[in-house]
Protein backbone atom coordinates (compact mmCIF):
# COMPACT_ATOMS: atom_id res chain seq x y z
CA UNK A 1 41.80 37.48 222.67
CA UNK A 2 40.25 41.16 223.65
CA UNK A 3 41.81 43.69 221.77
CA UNK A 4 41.68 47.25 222.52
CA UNK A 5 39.62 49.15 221.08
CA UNK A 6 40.57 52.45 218.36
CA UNK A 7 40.19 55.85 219.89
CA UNK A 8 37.25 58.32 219.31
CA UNK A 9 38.35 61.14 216.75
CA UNK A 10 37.36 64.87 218.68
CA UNK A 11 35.49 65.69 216.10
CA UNK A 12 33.23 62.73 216.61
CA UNK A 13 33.25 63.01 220.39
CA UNK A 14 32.83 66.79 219.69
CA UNK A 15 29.54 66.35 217.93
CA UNK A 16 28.20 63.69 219.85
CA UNK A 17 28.68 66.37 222.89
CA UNK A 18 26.68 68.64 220.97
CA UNK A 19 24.05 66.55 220.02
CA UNK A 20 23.73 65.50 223.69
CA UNK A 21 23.52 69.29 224.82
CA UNK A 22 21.04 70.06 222.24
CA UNK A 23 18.77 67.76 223.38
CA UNK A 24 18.81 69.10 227.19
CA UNK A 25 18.26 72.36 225.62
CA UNK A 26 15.18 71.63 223.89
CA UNK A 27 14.11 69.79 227.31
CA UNK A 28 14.46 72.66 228.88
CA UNK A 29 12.73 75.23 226.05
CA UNK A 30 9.94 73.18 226.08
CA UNK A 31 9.67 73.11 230.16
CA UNK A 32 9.27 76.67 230.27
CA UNK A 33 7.28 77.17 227.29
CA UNK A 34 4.60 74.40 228.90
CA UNK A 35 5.42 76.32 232.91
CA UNK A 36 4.86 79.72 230.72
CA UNK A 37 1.50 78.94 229.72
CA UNK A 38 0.55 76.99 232.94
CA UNK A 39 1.44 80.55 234.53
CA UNK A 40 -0.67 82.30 232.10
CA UNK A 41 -3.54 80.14 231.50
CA UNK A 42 -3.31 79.80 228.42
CA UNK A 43 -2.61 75.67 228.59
CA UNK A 44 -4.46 73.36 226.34
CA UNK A 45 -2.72 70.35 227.17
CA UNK A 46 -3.25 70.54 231.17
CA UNK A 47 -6.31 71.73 233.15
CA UNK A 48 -5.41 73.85 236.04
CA UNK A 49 -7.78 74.76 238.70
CA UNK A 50 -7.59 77.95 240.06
CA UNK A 51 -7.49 79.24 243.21
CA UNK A 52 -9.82 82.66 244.05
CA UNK A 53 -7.30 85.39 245.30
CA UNK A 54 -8.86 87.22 248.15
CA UNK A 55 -7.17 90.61 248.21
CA UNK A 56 -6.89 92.24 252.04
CA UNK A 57 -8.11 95.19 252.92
């Protein structure tokens, strides 16, 4: 017979929460650490070719 099941302490969901949030952080460091260099040219992981920039006269 299906018995329910016990409840999640906060403190547990709490921390799982966290630990979920902390990861999208670090996602998202990284992502504009990686678009930072790409911007720069500084890169050693991706090869960017760049364009000339005419300037108008």
């Amino acid at each position: 017979m299906a018995v329910p099941k016990k409840r999640t302490s906060m403190s547990k969901k709490r921390i799982r929460k966290n630990i979920w949030k902390g990861k999208g952080y670090w996602a998202a460091v990284k992502a504009f650490s990686l678009a930072k260099s790409l911007s720069t040219g500084n890169s050693k992981s991706f090869f960017v070719r760049q364009t000339s920039k005419k300037v108008l006269e």
